[in-house]
N, C-alpha and C. Protein backbone atom coordinates (compact mmCIF):
# COMPACT_ATOMS: atom_id res chain seq x y z
N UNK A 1 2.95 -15.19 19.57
CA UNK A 1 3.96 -16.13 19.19
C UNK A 1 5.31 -15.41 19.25
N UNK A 2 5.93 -15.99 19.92
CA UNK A 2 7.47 -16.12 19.64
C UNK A 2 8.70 -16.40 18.86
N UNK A 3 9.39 -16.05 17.94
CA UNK A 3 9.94 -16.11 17.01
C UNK A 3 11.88 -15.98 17.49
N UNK A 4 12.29 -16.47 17.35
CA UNK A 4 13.80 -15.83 17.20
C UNK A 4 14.18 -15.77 15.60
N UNK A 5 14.23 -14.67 15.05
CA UNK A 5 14.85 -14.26 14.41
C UNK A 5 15.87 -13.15 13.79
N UNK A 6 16.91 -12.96 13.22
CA UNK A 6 17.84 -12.40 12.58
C UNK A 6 17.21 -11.25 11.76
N UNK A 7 17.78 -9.60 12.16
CA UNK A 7 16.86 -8.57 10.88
C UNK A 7 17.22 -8.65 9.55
N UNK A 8 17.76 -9.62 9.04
CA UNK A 8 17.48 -9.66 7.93
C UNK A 8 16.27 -10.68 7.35
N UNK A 9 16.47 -11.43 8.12
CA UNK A 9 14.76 -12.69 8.25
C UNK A 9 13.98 -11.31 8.60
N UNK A 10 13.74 -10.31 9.96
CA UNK A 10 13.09 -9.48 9.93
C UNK A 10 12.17 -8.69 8.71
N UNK A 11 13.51 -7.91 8.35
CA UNK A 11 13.20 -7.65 6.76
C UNK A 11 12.16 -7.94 6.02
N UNK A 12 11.78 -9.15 5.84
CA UNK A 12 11.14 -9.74 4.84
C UNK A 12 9.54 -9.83 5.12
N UNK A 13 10.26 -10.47 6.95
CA UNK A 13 8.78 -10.48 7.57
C UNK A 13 7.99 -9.21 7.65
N UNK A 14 8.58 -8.06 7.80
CA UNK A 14 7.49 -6.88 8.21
C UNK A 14 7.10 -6.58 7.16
N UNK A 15 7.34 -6.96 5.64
CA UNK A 15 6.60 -7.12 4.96
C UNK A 15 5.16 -7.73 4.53
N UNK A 16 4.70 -8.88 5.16
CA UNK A 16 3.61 -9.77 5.41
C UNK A 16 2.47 -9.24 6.85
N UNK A 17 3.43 -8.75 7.26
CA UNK A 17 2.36 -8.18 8.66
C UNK A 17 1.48 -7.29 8.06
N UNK A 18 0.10 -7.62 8.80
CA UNK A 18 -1.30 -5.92 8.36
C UNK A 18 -0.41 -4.87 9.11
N UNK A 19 -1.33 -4.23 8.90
CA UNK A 19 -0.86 -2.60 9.61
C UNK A 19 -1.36 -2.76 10.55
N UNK A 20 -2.47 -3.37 11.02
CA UNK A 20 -2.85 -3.26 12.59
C UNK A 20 -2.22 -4.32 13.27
N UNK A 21 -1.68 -5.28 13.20
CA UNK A 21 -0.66 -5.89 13.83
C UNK A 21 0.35 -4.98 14.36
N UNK A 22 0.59 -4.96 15.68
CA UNK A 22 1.36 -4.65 16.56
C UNK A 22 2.95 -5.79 16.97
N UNK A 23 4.16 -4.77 16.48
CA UNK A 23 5.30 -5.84 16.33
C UNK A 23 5.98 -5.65 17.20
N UNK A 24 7.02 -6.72 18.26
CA UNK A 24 7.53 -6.04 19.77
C UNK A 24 8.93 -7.04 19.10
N UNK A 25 9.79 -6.06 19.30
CA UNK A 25 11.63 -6.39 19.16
C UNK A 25 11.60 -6.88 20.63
N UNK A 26 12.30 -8.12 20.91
CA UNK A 26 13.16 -8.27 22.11
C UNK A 26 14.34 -8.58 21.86
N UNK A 27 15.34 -7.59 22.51
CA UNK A 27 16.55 -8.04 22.39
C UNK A 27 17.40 -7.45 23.61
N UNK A 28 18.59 -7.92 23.51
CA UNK A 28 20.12 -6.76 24.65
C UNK A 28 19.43 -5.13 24.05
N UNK A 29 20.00 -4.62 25.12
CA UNK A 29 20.30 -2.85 24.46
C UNK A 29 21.87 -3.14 24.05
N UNK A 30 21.30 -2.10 22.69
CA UNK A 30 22.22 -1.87 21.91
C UNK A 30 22.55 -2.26 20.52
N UNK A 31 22.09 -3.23 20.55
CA UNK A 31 21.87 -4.25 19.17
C UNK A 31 21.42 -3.72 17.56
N UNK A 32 20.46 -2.65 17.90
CA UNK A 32 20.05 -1.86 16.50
C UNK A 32 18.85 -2.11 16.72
N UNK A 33 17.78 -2.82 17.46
CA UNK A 33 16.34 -2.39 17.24
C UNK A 33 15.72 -1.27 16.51
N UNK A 34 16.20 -0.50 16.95
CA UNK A 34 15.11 0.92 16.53
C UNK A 34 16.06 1.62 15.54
N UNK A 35 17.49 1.05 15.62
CA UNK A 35 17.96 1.89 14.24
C UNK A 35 17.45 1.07 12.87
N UNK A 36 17.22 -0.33 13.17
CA UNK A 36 16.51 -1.59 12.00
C UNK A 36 15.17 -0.64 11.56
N UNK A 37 14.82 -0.75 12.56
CA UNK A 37 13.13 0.27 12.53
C UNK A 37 12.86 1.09 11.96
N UNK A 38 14.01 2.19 11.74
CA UNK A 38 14.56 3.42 11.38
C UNK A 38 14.21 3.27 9.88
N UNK A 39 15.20 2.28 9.77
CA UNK A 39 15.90 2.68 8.66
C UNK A 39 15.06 1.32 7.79
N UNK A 40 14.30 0.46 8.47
CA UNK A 40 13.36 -0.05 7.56
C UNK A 40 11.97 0.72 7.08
N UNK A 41 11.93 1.72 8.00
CA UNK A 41 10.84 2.96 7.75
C UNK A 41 10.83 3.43 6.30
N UNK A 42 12.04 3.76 6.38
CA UNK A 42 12.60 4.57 5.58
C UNK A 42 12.57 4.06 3.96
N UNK A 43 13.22 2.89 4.04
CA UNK A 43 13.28 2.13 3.27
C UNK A 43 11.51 1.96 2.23
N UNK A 44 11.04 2.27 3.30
CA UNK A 44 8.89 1.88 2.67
C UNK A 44 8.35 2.99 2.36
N UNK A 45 9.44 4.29 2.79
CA UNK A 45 8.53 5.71 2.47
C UNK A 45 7.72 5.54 3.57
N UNK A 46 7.85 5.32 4.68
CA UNK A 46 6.67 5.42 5.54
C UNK A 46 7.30 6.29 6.80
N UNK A 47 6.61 7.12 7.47
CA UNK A 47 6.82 7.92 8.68
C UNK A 47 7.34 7.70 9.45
N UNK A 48 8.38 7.41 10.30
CA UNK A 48 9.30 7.15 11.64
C UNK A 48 9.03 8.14 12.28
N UNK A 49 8.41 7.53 14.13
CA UNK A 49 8.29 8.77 15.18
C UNK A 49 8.73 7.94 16.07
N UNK A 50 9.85 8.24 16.73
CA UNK A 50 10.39 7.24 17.96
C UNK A 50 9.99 7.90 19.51
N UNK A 51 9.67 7.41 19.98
CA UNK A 51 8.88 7.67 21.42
C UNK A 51 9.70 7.09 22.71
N UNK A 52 10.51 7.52 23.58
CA UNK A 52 11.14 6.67 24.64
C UNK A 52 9.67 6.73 26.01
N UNK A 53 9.56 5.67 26.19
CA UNK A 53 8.13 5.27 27.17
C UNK A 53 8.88 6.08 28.59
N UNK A 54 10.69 5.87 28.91
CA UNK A 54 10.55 6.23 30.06
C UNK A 54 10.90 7.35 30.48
N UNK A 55 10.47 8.70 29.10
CA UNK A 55 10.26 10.20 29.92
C UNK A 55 9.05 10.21 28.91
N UNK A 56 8.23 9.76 29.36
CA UNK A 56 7.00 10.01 29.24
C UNK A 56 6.41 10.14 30.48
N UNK A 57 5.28 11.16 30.44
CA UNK A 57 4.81 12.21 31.60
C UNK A 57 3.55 11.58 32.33
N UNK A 58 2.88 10.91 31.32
CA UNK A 58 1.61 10.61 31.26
C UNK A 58 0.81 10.25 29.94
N UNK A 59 -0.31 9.78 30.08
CA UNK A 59 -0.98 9.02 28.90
C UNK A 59 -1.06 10.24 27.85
N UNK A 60 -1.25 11.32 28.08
CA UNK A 60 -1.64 12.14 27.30
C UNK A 60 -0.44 12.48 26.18
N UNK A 61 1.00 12.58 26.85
CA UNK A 61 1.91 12.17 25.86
C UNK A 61 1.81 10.93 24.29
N UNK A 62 1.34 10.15 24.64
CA UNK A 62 1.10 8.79 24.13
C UNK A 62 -0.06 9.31 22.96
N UNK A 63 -1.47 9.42 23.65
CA UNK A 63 -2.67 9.26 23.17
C UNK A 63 -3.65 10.17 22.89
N UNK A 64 -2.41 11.71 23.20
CA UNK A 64 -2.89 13.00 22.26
C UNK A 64 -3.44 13.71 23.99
N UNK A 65 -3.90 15.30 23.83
CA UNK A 65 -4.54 15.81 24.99
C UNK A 65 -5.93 16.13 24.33
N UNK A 66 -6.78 16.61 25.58
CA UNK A 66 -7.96 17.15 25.13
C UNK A 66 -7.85 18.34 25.32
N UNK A 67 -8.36 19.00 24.40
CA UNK A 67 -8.96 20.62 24.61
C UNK A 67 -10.29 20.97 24.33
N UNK A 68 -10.34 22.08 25.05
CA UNK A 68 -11.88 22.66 24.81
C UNK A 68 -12.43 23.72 23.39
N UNK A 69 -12.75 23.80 22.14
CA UNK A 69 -12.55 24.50 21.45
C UNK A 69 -13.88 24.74 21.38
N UNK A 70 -14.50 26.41 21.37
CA UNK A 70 -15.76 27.11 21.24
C UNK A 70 -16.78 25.94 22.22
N UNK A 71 -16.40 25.67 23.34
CA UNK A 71 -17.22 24.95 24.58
C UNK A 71 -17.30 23.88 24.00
N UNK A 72 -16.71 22.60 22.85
CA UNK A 72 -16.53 21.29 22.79
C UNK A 72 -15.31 21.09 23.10
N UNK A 73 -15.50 19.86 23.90
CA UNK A 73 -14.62 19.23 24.06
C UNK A 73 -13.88 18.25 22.80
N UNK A 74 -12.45 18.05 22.67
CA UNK A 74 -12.06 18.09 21.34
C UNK A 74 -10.57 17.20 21.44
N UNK A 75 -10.25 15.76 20.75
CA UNK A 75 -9.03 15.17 21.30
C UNK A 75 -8.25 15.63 20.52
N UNK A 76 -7.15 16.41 20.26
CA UNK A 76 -5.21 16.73 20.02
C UNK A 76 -4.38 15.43 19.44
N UNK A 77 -5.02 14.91 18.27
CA UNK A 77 -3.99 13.68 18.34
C UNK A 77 -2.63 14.07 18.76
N UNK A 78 -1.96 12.95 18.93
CA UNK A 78 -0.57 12.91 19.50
C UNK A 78 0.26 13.28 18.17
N UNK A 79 1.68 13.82 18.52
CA UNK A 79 2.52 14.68 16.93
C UNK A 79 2.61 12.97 16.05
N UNK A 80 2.63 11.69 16.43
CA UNK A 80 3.27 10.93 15.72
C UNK A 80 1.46 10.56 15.13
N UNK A 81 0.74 10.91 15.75
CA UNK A 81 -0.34 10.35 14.40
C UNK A 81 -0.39 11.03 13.01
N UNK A 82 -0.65 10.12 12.33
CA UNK A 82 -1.52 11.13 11.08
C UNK A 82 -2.53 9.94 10.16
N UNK A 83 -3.71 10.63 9.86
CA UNK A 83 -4.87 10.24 9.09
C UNK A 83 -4.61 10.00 7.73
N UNK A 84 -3.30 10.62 7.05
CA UNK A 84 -3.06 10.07 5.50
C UNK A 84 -2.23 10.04 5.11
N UNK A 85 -0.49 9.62 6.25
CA UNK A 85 0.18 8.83 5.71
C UNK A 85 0.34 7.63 6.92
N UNK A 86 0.90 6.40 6.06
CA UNK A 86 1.78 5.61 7.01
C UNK A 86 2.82 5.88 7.91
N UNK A 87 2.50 5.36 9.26
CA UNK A 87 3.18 5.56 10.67
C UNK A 87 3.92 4.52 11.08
N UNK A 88 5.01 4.71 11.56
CA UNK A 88 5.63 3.73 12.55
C UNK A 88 6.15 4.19 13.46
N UNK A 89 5.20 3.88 14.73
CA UNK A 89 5.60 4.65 15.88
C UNK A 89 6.42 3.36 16.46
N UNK A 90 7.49 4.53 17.04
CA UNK A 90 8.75 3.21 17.63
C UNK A 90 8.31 3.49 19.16
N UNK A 91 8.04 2.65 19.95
CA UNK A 91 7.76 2.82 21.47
C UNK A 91 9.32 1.95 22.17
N UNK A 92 10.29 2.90 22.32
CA UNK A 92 11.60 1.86 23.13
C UNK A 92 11.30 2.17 24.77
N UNK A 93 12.06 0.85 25.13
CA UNK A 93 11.98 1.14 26.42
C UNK A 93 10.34 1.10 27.29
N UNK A 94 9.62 0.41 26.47
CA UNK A 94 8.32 0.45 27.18
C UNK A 94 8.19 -0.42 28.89
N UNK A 95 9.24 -1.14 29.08
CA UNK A 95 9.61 -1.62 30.08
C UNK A 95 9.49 -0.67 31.60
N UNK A 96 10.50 0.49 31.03
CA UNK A 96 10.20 1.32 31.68
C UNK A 96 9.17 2.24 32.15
N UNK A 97 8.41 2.34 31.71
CA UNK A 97 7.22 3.30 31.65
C UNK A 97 6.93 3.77 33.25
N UNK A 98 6.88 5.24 32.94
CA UNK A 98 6.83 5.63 34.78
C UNK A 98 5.69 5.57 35.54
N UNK A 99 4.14 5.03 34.86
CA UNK A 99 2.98 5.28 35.44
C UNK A 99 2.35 4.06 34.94
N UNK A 100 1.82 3.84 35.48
CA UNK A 100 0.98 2.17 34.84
C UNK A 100 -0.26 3.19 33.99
N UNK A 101 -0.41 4.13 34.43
CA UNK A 101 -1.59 4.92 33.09
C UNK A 101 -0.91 4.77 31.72
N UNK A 102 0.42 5.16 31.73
CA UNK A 102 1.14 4.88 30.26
C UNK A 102 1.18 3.97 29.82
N UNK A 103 1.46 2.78 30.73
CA UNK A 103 1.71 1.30 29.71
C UNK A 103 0.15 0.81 29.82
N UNK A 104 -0.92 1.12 30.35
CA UNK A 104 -2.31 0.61 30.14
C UNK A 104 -2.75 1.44 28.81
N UNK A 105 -1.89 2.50 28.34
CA UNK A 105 -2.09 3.64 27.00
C UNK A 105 -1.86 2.77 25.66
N UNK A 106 -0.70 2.18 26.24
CA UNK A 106 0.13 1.37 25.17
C UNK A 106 -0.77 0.51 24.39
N UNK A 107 -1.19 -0.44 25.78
CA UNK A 107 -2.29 -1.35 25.34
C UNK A 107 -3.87 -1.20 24.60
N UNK A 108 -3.99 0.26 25.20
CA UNK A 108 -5.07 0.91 24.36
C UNK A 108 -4.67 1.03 22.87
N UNK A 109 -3.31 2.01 22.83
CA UNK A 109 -3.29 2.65 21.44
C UNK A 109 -3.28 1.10 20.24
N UNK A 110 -2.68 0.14 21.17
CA UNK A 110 -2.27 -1.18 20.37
C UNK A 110 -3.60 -1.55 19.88
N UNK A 111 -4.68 -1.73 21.03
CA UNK A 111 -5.91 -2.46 20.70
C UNK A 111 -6.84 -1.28 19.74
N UNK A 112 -6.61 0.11 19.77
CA UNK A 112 -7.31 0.68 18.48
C UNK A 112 -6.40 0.63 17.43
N UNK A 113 -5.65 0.24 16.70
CA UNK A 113 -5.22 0.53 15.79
C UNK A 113 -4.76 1.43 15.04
N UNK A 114 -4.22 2.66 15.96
CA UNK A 114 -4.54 3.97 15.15
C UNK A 114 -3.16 4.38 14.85
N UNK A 115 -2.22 3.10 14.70
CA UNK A 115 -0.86 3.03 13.80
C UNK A 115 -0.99 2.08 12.77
């Protein structure tokens, strides 16, 4: 669904959203998206990690790397996860994304929930 609304209507709303709900700003550049984001983070005590999609390298940026530790193989979450506090990863610019592996990442990280 589609909404036009004002961040201060915002405001209120990202209050009512679950955590696994996935929220997408459309607007002009320039407007304050991600400084709203910022600084509504902030506002909740909750984690701000802002991510620009278009110098991103590859999925592994996004969705952590693998390594091999004592011959298992082993996934690196990515720096903006964490297991015990609240996250808000800001993804700007996903428009851009330089590899369709990254924005098919997006859609992964969206559909696990692991913000």
């Amino acid at each position: 669904m589609i909404e036009q609304i004002t961040f201060s209507e915002l405001d209120d709303v990202l209050l009512d959203i679950p955590p696994e709900v996935t929220v997408l700003l459309l607007g002009p550049a320039g407007i304050g998206k991600s400084a709203f984001i910022h600084s509504w983070a902030r506002k909740q005590n909750t984690r701000f990690y802002y991510k620009n999609c278009a110098e991103m390298l590859d999925i592994g940026d996004l969705l952590g790397r693998n390594s091999v530790v004592e011959g298992v193989t082993v996934n690196n979450p990515p720096p903006w996860y964490s297991a015990t506090e609240k996250t808000i990863l800001c993804m700007d610019e996903i428009n851009r994304c330089g590899q369709n592996s990254i924005l098919r990442g997006c859609i992964l990280a969206d559909r696990k929930s692991v913000v």
